[in-house]
C-alpha atoms as a PDB file:
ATOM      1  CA  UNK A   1      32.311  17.749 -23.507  1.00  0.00           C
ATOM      2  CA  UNK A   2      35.182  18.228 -25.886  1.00  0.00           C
ATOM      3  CA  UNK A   3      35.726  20.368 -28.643  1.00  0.00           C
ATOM      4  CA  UNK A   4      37.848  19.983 -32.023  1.00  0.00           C
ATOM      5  CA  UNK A   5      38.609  22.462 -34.637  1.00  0.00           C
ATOM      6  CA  UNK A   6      37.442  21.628 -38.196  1.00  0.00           C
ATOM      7  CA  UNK A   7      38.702  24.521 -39.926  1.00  0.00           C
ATOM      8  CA  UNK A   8      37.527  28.006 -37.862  1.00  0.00           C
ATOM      9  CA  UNK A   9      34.447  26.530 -37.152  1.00  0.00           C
ATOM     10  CA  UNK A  10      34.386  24.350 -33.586  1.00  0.00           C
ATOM     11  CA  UNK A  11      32.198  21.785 -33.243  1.00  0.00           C
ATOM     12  CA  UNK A  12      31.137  19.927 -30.284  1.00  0.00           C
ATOM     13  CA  UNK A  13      31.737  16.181 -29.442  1.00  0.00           C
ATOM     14  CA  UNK A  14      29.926  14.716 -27.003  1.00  0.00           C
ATOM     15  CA  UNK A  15      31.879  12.741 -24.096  1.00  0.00           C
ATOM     16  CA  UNK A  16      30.339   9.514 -23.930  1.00  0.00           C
ATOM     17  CA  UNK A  17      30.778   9.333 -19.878  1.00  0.00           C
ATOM     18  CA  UNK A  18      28.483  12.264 -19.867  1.00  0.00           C
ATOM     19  CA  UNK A  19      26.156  11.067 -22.166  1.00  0.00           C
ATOM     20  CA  UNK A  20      25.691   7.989 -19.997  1.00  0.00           C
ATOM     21  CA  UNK A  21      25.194  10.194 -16.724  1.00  0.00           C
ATOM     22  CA  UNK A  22      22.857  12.104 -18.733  1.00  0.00           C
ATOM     23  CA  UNK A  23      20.950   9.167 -19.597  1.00  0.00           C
ATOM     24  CA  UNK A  24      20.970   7.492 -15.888  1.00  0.00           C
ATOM     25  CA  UNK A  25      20.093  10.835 -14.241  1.00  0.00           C
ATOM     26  CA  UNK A  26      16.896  10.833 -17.114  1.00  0.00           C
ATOM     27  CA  UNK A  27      15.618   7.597 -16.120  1.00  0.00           C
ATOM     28  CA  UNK A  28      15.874   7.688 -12.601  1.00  0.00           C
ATOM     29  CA  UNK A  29      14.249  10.815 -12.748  1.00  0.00           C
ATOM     30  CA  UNK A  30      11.430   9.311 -15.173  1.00  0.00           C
ATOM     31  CA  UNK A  31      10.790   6.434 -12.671  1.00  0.00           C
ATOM     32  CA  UNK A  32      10.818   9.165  -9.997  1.00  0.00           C
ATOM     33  CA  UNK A  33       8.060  11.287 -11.003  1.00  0.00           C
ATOM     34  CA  UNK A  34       5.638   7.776 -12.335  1.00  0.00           C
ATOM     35  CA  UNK A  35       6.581   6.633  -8.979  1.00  0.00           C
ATOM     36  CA  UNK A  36       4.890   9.714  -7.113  1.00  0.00           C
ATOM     37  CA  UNK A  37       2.061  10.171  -9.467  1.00  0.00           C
ATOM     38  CA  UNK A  38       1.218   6.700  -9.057  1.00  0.00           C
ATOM     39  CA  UNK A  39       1.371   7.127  -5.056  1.00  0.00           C
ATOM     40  CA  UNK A  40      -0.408  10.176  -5.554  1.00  0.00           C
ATOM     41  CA  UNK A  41      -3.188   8.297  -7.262  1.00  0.00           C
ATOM     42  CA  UNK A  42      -4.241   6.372  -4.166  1.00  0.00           C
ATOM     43  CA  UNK A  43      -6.579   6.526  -1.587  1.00  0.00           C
ATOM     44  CA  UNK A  44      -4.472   8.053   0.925  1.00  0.00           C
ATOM     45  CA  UNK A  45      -5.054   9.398   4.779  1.00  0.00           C
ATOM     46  CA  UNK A  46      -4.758  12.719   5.789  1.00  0.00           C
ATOM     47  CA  UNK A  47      -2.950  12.124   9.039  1.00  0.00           C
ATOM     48  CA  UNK A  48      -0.719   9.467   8.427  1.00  0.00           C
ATOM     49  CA  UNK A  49       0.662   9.189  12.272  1.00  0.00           C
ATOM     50  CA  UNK A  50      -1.364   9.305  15.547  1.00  0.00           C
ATOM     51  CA  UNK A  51      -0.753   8.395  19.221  1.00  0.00           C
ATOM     52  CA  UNK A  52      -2.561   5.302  20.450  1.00  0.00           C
ATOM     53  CA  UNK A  53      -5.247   6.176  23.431  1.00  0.00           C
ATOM     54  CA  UNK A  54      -6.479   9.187  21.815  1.00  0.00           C
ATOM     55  CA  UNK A  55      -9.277   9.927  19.632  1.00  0.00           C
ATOM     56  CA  UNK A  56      -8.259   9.742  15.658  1.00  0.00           C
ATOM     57  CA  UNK A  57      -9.761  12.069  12.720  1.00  0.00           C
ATOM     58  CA  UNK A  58      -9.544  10.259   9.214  1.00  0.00           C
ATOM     59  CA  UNK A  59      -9.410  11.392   6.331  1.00  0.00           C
ATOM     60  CA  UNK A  60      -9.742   9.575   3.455  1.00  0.00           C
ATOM     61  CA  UNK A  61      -8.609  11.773   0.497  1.00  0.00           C
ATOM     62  CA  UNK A  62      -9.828  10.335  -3.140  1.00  0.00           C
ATOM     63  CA  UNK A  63      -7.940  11.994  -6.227  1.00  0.00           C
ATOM     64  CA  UNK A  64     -10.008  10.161  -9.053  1.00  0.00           C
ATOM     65  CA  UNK A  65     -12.334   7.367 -10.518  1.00  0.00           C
ATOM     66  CA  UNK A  66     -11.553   4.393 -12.095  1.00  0.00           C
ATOM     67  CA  UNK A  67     -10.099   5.055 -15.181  1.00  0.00           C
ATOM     68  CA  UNK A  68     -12.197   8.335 -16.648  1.00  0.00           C
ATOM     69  CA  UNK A  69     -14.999   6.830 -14.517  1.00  0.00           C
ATOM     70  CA  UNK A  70     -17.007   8.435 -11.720  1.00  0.00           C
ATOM     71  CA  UNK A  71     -16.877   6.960  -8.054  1.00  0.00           C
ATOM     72  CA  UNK A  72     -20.439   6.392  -6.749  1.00  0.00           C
ATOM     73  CA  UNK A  73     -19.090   4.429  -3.431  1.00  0.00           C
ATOM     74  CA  UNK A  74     -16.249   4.394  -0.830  1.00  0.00           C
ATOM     75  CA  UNK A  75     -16.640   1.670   1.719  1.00  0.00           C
ATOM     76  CA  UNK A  76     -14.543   1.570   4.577  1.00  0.00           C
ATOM     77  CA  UNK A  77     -13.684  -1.552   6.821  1.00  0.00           C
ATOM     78  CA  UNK A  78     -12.651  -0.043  10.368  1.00  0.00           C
ATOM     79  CA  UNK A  79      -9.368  -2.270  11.580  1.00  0.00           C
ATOM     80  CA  UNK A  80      -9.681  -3.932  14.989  1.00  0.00           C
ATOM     81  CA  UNK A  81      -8.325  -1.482  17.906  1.00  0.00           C
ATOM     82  CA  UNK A  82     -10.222   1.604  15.786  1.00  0.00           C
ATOM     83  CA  UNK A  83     -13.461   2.284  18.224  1.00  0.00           C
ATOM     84  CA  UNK A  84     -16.430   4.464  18.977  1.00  0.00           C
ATOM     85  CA  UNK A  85     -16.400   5.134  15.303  1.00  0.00           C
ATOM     86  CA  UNK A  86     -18.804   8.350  13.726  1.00  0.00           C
ATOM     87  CA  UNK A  87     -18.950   9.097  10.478  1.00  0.00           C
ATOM     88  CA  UNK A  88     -19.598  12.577   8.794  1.00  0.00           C
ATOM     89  CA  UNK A  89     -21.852  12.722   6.555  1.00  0.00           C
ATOM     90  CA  UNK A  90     -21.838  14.309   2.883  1.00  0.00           C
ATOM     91  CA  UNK A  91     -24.476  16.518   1.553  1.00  0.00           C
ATOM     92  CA  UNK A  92     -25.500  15.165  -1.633  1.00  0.00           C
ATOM     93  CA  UNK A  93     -24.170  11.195  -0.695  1.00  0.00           C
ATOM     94  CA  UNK A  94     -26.309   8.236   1.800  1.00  0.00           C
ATOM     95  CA  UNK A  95     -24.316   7.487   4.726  1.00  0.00           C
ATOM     96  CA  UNK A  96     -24.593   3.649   5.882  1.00  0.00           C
ATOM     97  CA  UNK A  97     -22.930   1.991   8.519  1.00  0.00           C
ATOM     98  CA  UNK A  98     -22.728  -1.583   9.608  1.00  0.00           C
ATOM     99  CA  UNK A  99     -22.023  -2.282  12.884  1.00  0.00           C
ATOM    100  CA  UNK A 100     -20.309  -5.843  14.998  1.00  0.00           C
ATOM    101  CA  UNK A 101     -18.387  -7.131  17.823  1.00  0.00           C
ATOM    102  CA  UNK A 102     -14.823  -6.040  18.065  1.00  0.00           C
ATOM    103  CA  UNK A 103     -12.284  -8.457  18.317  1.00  0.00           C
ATOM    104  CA  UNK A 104     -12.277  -7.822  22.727  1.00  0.00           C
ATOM    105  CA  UNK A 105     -13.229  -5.103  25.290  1.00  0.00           C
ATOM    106  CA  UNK A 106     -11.406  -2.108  24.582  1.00  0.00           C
ATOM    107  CA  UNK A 107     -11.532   0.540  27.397  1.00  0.00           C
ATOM    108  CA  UNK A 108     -13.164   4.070  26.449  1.00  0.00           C
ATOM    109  CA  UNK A 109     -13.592   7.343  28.036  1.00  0.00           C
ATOM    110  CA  UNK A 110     -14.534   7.641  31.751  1.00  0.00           C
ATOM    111  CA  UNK A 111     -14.313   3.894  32.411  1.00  0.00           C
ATOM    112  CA  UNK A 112     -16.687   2.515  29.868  1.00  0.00           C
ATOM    113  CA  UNK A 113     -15.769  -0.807  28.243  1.00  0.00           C
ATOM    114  CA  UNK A 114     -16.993  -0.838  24.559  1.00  0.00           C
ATOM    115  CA  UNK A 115     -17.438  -4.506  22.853  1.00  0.00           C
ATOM    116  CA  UNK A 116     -19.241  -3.366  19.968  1.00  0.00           C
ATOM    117  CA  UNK A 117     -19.619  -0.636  17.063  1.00  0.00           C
ATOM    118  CA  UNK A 118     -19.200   0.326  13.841  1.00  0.00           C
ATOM    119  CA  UNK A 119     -17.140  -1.691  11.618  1.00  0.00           C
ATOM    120  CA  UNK A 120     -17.800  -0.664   8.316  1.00  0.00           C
ATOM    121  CA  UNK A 121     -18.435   2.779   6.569  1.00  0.00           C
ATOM    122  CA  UNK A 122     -20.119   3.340   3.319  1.00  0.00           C
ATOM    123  CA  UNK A 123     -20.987   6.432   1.618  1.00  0.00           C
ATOM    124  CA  UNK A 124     -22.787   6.401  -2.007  1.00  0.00           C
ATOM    125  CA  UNK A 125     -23.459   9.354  -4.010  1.00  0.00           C
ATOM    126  CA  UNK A 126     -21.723  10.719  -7.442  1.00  0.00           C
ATOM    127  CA  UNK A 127     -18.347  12.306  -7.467  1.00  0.00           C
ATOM    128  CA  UNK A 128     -16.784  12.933 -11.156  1.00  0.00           C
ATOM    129  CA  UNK A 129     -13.434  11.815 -11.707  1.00  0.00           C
ATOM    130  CA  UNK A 130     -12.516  14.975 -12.788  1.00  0.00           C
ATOM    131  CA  UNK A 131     -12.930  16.141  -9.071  1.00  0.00           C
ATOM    132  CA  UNK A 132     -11.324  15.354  -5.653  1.00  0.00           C
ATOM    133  CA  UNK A 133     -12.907  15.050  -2.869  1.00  0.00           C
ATOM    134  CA  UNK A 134     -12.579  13.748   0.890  1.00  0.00           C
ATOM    135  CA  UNK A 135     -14.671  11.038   2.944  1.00  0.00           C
ATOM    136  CA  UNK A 136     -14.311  11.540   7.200  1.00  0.00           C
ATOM    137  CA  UNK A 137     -14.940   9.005  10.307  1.00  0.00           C
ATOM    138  CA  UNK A 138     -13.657  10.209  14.067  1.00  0.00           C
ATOM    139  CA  UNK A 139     -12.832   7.160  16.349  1.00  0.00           C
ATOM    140  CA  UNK A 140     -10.581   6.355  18.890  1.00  0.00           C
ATOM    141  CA  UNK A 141      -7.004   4.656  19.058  1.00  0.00           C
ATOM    142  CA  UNK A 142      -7.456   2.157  21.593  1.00  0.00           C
ATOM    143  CA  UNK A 143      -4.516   1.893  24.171  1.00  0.00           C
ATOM    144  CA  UNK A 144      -3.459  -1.557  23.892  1.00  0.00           C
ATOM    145  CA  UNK A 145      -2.593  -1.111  20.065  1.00  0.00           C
ATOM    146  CA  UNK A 146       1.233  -0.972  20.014  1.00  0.00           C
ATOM    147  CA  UNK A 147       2.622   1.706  19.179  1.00  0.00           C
ATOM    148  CA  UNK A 148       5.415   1.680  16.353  1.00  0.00           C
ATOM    149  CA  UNK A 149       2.834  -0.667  14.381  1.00  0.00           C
ATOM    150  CA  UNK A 150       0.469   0.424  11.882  1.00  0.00           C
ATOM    151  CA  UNK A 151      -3.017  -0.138  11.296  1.00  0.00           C
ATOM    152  CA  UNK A 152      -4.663  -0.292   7.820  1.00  0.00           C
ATOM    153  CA  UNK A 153      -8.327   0.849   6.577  1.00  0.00           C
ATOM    154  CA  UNK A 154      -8.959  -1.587   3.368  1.00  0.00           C
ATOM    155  CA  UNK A 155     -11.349   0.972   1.208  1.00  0.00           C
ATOM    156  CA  UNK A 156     -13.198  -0.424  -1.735  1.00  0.00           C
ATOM    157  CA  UNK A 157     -14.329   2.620  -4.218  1.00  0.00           C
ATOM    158  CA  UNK A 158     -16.355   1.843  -6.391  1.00  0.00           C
ATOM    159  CA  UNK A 159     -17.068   3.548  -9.875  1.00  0.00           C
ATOM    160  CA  UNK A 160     -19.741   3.484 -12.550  1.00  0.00           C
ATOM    161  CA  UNK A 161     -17.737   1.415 -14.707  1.00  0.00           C
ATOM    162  CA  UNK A 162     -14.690  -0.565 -12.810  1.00  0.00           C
ATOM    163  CA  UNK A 163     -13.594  -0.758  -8.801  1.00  0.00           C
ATOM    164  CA  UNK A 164     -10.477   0.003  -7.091  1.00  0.00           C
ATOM    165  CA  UNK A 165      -9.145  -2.556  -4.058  1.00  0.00           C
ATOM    166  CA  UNK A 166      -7.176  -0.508  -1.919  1.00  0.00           C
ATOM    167  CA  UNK A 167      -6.892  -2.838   0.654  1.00  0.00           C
ATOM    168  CA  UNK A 168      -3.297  -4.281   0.329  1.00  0.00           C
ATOM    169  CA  UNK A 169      -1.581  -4.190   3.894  1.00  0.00           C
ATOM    170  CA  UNK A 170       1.896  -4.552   3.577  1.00  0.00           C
ATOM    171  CA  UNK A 171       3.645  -7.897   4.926  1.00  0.00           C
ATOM    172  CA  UNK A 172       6.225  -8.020   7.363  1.00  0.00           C
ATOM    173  CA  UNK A 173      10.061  -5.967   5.991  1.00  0.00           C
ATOM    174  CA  UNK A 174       7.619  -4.106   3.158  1.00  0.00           C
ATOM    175  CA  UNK A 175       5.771  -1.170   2.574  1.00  0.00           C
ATOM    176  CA  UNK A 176       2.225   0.187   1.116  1.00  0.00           C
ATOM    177  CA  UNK A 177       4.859   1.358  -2.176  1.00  0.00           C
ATOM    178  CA  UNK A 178       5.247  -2.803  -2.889  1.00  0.00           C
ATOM    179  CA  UNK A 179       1.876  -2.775  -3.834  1.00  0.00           C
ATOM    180  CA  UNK A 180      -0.405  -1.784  -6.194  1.00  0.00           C
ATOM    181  CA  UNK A 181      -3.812  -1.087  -4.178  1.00  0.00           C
ATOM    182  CA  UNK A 182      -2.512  -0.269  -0.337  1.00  0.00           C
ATOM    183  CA  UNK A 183      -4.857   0.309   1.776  1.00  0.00           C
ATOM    184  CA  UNK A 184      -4.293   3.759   3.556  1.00  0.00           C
ATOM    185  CA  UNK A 185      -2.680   2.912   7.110  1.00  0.00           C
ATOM    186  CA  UNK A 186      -1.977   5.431   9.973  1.00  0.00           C
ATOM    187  CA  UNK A 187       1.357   4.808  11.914  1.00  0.00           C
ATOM    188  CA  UNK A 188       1.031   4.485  15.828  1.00  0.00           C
ATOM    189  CA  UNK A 189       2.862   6.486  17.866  1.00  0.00           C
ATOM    190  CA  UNK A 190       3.038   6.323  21.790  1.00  0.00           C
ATOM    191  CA  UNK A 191       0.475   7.080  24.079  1.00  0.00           C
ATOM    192  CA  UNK A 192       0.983  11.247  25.303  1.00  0.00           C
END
């Protein structure tokens, strides 16, 4: 900033160059923060890294309805290489599962071979969107995943008026923050 004299009284000129910087550091901080509340607004994981051959606690953590609008479901699809799958239940909420074939054998705990379990979570029950609240499964990594990927769990919630899809899974060279409804993934790490 510069300053003239007008008379005894100074008054202050603004520099244009620091008016612009003013105004680029505003922005970028203005897309910052509706950049992390709309990341925050997902349906996110707890424990967003975890070593493959080991068992896995998620977490699914859901920060509102749809719109102003209640959830009364979370569904979860369980990705291929996710096994021996338990969910915990709620009180207050039905617990279903649905159960399949997995995509091949995976080897288990003391050299049992699983082919089959649950694939898909669903709890129903009421939760107000003025409240948080978190949904749980334990499983097991299998093995063979490879580690360095990531798996995704697509989650449909659904509310009494309106659904959110988050079951985006990034392409190849992007990320979950390219899309509008990612589906919460877990990084894999090596086996320990």
């Amino acid at each position: 900033m510069t300053w003239t004299m007008t008379g005894t009284i100074p008054s202050a000129r603004p520099d244009r160059a620091a008016l612009h910087t003013a105004i680029r550091i505003g922005t970028a901080l203005a897309a910052l923060a509706l950049s992390a509340a709309a990341a925050n607004a997902h349906v996110t994981l707890e424990t967003r890294e975890a070593p493959v051959g080991a068992p896995y606690k998620a977490v699914f953590r859901v920060p509102h309805g749809c719109g102003t609008s209640d959830t009364v479901r979370i569904r979860v699809r369980i990705p291929d290489g996710v096994i021996a799958v338990k969910p915990m239940p709620k009180p207050g909420w039905s617990l279903e599962t649905t159960r399949g074939k997995y995509d091949k054998p995976y080897s288990y705990f003391h050299d049992t071979t699983l082919t089959e379990g649950v694939r898909e979570v669903s709890w129903t029950g009421r939760l107000p969107d003025a409240y948080y609240d978190e949904f749980v499964l334990s499983g097991f990594l299998a093995a063979d995943l490879p580690a360095g990927s990531s798996v995704y769990f697509p989650v449909v919630q659904e509310c009494q008026d309106g659904v959110h899809r988050w079951i985006e899974i990034p392409e190849a060279g992007k990320t979950p923050a390219d899309y509008k409804e990612p589906a919460p993934g877990v990084k894999l790490l090596p086996k320990r």
